[in-house]
Protein backbone atom coordinates (compact mmCIF):
# COMPACT_ATOMS: atom_id res chain seq x y z
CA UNK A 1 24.74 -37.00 -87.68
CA UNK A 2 24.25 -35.18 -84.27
CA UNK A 3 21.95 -36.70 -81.60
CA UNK A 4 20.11 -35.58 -78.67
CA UNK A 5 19.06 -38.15 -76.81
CA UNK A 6 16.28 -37.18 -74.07
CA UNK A 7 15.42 -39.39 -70.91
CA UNK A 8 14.67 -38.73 -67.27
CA UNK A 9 17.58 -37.41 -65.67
CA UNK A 10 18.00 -39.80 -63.24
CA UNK A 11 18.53 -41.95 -66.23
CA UNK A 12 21.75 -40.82 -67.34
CA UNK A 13 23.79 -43.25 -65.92
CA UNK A 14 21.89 -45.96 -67.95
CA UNK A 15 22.14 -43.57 -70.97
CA UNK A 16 25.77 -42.41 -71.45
CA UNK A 17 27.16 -46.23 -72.57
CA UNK A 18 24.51 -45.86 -75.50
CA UNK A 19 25.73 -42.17 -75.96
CA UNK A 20 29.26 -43.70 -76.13
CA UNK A 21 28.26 -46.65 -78.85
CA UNK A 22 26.40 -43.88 -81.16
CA UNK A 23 29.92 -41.68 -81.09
CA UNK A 24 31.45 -45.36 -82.15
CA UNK A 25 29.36 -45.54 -84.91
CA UNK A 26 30.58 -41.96 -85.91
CA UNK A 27 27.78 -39.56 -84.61
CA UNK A 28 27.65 -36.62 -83.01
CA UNK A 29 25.57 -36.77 -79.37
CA UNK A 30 24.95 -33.08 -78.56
CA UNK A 31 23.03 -34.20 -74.98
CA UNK A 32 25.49 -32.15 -72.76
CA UNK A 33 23.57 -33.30 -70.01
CA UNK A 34 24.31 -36.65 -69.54
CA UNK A 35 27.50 -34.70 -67.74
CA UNK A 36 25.94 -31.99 -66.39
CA UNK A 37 27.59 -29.69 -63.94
CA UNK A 38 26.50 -28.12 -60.41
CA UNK A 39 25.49 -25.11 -60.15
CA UNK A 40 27.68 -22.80 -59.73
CA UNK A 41 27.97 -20.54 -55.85
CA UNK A 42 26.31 -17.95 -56.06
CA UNK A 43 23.74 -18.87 -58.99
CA UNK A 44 20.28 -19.39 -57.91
CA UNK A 45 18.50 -21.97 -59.14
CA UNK A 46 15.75 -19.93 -61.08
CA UNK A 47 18.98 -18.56 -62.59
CA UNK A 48 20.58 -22.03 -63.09
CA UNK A 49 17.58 -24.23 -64.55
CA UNK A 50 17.14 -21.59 -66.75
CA UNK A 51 20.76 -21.39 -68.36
CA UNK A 52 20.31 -25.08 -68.25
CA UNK A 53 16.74 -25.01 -70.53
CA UNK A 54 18.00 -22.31 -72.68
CA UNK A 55 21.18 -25.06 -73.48
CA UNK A 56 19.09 -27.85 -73.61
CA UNK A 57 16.46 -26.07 -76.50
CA UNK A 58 19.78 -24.98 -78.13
CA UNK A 59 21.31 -28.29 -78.47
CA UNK A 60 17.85 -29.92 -79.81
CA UNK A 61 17.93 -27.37 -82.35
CA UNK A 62 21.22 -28.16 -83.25
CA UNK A 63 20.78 -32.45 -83.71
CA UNK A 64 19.41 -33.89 -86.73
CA UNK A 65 17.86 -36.52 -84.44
CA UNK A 66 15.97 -36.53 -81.24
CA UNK A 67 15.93 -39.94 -79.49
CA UNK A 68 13.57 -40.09 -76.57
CA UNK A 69 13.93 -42.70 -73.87
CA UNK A 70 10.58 -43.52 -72.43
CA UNK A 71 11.71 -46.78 -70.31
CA UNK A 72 10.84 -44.75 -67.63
CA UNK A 73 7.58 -42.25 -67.00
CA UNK A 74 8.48 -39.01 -65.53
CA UNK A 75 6.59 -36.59 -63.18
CA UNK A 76 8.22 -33.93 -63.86
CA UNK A 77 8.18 -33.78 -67.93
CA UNK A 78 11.26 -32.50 -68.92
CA UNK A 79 12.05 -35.13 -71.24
CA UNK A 80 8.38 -34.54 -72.95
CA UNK A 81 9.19 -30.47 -73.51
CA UNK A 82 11.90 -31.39 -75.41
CA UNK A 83 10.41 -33.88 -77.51
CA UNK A 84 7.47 -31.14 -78.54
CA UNK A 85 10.12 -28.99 -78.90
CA UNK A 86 11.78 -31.44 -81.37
CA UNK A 87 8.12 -32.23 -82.78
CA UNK A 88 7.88 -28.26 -83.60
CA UNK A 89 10.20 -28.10 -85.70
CA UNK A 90 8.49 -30.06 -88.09
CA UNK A 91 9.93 -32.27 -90.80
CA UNK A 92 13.21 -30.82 -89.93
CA UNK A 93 14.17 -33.20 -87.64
CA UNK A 94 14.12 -36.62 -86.91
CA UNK A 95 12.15 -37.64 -83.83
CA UNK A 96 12.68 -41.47 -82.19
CA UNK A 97 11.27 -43.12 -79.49
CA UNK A 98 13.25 -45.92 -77.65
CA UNK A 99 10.81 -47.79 -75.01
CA UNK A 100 6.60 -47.53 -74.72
CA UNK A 101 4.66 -45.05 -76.49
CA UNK A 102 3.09 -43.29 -73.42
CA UNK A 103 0.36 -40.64 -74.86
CA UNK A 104 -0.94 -39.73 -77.74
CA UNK A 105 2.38 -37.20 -79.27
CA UNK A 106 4.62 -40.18 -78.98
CA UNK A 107 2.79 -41.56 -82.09
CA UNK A 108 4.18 -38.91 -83.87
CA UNK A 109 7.17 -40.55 -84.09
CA UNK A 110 9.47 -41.25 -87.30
CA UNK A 111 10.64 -44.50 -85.85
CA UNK A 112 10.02 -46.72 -82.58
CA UNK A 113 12.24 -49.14 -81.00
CA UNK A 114 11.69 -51.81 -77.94
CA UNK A 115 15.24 -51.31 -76.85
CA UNK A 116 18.33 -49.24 -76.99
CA UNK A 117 20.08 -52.51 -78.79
CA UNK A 118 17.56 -52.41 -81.75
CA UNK A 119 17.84 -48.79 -82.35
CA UNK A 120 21.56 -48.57 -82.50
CA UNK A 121 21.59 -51.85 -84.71
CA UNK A 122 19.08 -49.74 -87.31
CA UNK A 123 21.02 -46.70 -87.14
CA UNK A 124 24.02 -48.82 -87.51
CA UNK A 125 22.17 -50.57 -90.70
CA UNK A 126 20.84 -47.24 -92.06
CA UNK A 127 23.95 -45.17 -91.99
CA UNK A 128 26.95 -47.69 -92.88
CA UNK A 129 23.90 -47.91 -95.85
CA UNK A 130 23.85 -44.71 -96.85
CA UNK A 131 27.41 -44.12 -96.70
CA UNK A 132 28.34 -47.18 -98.74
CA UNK A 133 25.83 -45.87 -101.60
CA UNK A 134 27.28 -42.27 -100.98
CA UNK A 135 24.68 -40.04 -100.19
């Protein structure tokens, strides 16, 4: 399965070891930024952020699943774009929430877990599951 996972982007840190333990369990995470690069001389950042937006919305597209950290709020809402962006493309994606449900579009969610362990034991669960019956 490929997985974006969205969180603040300070977060990353905290986030690649799960990103690592989801490839373990045989998935695909398609979050290039959890290693993001600079910008490049000579780029300017309008031009930079968006190349970086346009990836981002590409690589949502792309996942079966969208799992949304929410341990942290964020003032600046990136995280939150790409969940509605995950949200509008209804019923064709799976949308999970790992942490609080902060407002009202976060109950929208196909599945939520307290913790980063409980999610990865489910999906762990759920797909050795469906791979042993052989769907």
């Amino acid at each position: 399965m490929q997985i974006y996972l969205a969180a603040r982007f300070e977060r990353r840190l905290a986030i690649r070891p799960w990103a690592d333990a989801l490839w373990t369990l045989g998935h695909e995470v398609v979050s290039s930024w959890l290693n993001e690069v600079s910008r490049m001389p000579g780029m300017s950042s309008p031009e930079f952020y968006k190349k970086l937006a346009i990836k981002d919305l590409t690589e949502i597209r792309a996942a079966d699943l969208l799992i949304l950290d929410t341990a942290e709020a964020s003032e600046r809402g990136g995280k939150e774009v790409e969940w509605g962006y995950a949200l509008g493309q209804f019923q064709g994606k799976l949308v999970w929430i790992v942490g609080p449900q902060r407002n009202v579009f976060h109950y929208l969610a196909d599945r939520v877990f307290p913790d980063w362990e409980t999610c990865l034991q489910y999906l762990k669960e759920e797909y050795d599951a469906l791979h042993r019956s052989g769907e």
